[in-house]
C-alpha atoms as a PDB file:
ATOM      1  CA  UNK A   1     307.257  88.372 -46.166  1.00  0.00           C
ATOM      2  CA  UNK A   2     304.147  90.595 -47.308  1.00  0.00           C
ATOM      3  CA  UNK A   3     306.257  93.341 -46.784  1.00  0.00           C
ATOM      4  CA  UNK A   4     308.479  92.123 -49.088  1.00  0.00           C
ATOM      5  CA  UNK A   5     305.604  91.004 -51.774  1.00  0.00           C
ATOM      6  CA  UNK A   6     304.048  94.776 -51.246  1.00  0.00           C
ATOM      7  CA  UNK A   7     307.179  95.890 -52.226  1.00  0.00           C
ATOM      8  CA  UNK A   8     307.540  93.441 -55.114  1.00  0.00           C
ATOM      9  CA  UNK A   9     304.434  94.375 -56.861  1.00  0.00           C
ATOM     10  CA  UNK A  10     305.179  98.574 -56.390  1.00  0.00           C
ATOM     11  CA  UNK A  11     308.636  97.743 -58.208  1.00  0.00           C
ATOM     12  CA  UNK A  12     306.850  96.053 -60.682  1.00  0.00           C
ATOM     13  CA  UNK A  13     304.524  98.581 -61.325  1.00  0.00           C
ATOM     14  CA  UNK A  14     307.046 101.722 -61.236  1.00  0.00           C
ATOM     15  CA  UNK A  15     308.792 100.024 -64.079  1.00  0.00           C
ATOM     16  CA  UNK A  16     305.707 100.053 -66.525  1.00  0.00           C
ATOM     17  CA  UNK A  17     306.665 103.663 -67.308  1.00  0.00           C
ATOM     18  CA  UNK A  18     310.498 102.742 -67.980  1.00  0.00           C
ATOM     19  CA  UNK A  19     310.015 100.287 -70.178  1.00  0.00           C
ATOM     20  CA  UNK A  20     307.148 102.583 -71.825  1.00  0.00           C
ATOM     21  CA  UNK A  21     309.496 105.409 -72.163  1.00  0.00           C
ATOM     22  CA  UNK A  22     312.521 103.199 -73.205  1.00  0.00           C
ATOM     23  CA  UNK A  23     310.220 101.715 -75.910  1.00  0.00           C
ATOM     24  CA  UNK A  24     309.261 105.144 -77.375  1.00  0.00           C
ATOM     25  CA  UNK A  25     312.588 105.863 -77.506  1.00  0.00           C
ATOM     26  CA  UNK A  26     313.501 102.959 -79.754  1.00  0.00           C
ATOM     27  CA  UNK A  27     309.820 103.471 -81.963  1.00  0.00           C
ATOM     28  CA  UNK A  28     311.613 106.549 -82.850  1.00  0.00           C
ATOM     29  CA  UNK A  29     314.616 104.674 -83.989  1.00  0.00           C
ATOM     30  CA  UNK A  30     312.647 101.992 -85.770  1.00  0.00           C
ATOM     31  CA  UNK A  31     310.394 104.236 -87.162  1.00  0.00           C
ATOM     32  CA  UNK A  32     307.124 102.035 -85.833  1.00  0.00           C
ATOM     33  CA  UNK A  33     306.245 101.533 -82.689  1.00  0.00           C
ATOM     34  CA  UNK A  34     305.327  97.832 -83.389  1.00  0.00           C
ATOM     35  CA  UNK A  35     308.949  97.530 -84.403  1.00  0.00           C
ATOM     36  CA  UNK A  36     310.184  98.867 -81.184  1.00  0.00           C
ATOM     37  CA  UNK A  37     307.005  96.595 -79.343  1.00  0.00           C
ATOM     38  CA  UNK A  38     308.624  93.037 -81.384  1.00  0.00           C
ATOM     39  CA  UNK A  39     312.235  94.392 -80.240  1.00  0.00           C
ATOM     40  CA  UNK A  40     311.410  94.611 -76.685  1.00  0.00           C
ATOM     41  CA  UNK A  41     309.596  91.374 -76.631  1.00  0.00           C
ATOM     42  CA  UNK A  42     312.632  89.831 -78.355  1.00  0.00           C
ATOM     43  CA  UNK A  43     314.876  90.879 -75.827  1.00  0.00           C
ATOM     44  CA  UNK A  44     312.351  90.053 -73.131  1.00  0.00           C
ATOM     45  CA  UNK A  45     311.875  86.895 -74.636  1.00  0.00           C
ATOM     46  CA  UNK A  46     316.014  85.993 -74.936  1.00  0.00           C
ATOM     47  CA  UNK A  47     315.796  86.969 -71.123  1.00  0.00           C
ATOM     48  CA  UNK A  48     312.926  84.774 -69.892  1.00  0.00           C
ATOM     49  CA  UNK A  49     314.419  81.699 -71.778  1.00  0.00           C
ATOM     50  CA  UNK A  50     318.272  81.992 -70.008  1.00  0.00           C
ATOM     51  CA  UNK A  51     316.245  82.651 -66.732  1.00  0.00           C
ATOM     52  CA  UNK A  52     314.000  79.639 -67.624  1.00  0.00           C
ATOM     53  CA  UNK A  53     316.892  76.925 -68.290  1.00  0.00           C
ATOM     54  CA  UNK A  54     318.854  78.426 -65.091  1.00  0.00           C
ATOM     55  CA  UNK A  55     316.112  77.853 -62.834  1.00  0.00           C
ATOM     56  CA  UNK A  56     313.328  75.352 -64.255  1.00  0.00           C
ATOM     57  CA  UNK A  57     315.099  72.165 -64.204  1.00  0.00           C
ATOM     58  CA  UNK A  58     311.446  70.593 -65.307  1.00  0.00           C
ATOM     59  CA  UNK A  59     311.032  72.768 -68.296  1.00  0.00           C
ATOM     60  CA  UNK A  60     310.047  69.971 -70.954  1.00  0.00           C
ATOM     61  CA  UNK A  61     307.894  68.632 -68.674  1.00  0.00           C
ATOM     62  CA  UNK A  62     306.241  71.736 -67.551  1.00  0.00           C
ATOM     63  CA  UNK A  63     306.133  73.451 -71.458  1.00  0.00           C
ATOM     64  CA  UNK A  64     304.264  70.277 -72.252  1.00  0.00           C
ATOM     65  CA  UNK A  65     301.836  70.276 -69.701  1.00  0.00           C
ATOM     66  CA  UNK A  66     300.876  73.697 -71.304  1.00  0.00           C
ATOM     67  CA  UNK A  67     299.048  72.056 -74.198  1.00  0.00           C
ATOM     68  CA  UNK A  68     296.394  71.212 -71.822  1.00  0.00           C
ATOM     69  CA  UNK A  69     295.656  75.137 -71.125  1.00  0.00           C
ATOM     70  CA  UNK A  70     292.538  76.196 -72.397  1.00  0.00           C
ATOM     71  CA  UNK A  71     292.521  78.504 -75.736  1.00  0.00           C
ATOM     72  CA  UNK A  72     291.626  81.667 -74.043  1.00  0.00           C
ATOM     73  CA  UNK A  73     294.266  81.759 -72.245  1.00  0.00           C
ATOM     74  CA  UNK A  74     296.567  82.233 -74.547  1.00  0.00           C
ATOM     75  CA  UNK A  75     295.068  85.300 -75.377  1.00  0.00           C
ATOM     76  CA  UNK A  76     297.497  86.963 -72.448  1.00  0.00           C
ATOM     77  CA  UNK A  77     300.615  87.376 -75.130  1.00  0.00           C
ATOM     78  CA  UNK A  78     298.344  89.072 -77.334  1.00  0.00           C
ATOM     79  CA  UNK A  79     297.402  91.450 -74.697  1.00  0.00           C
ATOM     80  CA  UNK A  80     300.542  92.138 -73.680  1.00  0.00           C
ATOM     81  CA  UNK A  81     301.479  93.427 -77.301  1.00  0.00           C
ATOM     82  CA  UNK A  82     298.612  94.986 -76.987  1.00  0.00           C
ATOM     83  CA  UNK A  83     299.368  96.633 -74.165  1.00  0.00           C
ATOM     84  CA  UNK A  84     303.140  97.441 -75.145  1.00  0.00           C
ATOM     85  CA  UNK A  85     302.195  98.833 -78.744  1.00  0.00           C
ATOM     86  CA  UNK A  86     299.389 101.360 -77.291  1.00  0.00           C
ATOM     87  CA  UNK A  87     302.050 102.553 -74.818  1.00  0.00           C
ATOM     88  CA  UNK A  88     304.807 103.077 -76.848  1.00  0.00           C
ATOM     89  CA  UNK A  89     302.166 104.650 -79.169  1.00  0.00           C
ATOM     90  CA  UNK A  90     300.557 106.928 -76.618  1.00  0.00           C
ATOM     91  CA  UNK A  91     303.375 108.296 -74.333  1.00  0.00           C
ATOM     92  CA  UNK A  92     304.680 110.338 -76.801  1.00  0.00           C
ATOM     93  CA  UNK A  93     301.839 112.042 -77.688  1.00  0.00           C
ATOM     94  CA  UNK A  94     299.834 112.391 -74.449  1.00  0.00           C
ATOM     95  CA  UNK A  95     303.683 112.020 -72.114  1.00  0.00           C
ATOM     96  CA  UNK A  96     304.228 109.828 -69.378  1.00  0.00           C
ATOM     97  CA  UNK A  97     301.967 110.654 -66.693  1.00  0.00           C
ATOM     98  CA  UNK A  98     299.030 111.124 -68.316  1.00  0.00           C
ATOM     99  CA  UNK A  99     299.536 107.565 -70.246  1.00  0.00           C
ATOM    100  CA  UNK A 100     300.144 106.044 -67.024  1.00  0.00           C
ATOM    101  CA  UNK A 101     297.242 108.033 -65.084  1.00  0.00           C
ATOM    102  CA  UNK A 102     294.861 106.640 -68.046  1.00  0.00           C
ATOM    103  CA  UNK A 103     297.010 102.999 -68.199  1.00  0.00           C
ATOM    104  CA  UNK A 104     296.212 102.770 -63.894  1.00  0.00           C
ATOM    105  CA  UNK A 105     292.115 104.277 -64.526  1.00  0.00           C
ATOM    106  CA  UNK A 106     291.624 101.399 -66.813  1.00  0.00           C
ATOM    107  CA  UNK A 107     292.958  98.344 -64.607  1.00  0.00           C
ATOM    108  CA  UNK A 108     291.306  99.487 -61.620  1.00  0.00           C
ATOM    109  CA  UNK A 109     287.906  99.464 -63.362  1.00  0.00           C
ATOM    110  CA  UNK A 110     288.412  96.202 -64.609  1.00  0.00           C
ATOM    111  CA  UNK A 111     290.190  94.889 -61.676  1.00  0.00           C
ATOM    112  CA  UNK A 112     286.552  95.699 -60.392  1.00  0.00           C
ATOM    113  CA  UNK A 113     284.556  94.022 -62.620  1.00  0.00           C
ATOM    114  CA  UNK A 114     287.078  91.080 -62.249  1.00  0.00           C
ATOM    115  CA  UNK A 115     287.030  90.462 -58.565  1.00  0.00           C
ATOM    116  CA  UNK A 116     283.153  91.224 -58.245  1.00  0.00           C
ATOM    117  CA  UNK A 117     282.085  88.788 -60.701  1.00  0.00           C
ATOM    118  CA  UNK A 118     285.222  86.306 -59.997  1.00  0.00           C
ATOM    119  CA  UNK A 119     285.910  86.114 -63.860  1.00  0.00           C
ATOM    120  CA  UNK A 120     288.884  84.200 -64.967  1.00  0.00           C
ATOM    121  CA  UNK A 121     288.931  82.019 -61.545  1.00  0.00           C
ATOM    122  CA  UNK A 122     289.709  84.655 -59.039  1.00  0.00           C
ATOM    123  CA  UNK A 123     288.437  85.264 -55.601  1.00  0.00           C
ATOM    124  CA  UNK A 124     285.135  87.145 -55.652  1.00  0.00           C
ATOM    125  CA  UNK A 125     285.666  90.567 -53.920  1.00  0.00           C
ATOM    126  CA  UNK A 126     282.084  92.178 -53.957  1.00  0.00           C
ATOM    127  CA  UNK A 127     282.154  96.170 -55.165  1.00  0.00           C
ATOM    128  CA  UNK A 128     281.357  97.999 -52.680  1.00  0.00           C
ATOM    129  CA  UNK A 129     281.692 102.196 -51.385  1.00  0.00           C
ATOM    130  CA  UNK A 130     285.467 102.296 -50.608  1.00  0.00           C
ATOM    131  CA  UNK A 131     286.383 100.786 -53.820  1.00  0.00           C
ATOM    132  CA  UNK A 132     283.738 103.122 -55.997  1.00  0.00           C
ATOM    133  CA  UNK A 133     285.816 106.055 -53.731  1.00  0.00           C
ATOM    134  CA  UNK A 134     288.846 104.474 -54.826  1.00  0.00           C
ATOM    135  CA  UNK A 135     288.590 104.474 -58.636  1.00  0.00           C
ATOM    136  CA  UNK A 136     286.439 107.614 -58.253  1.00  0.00           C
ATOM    137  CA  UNK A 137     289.824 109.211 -56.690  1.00  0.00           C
ATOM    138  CA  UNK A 138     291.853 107.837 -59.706  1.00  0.00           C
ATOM    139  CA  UNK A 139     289.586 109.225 -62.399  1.00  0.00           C
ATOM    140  CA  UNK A 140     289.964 112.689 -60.252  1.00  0.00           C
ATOM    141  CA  UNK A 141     293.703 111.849 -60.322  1.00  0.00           C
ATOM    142  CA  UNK A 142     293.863 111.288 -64.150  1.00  0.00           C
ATOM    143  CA  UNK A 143     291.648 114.617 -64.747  1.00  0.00           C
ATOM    144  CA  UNK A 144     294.302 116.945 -62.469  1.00  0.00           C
ATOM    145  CA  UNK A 145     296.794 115.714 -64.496  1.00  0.00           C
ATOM    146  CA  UNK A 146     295.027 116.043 -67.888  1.00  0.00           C
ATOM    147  CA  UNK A 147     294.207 119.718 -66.840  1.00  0.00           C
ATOM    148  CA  UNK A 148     297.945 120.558 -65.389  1.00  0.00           C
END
């Protein structure tokens, strides 16, 4: 089973820089890249809701139990567009692997600063010398692949 979860989260991660890519390609068809962002979280959002009433057969239930979630919380949506628009807006100027490099150099630093200090309720994971070697290996990553 961790196998399969290990596997899970790779997948999920190789297709950042599809739907990055694919998103460029439709700012250049929009014309805006927070077009092309809305479009893609349109789609995504048509998606989630079929998937929802397919396989959430507590859905009221559970969407009102959400009003109980604290404000900052749903500050995640607004990161994701975030997220989406400085992609779509990036990888065309600085090209896939260097967005991605820089995209990976910045949630490992704060994937850091989240686990050692336990912030937003997760386990606390102490920074210590293979992690600084870690991100220290990523930066050197994202700098051979500025340079070449």
């Amino acid at each position: 089973m961790r196998i399969f979860l290990l596997l899970l989260a790779v997948a999920a991660g190789a297709m950042l820089p599809i739907q990055a890519t694919l998103n460029a390609k439709m700012a250049k068809f929009a014309a805006s890249p927070v077009l092309a962002a809305l479009l893609s979280f349109a789609t995504g959002t048509v998606a989630l809701i079929l998937y929802a009433l397919f396989t959430q057969p507590n859905i009221i239930t559970q969407l009102t139990s959400t009003r109980q979630a604290p404000i900052y919380i749903w500050l995640a949506g607004i990161i994701g567009a975030f997220y989406v628009v400085g992609s779509v807006s990036l990888l065309p100027q600085l090209g896939v692997a260097l967005t991605f490099s820089l995209i990976i150099a910045g949630q490992m630093l704060v994937t850091l600063v989240l686990d050692h200090y336990g912030l937003l309720g997760v386990p606390v994971k102490t920074i210590n010398l293979p992690r600084l070697i870690g991100i220290l290996l990523i930066i050197g990553g994202v700098i051979l692949i500025r340079k070449f």
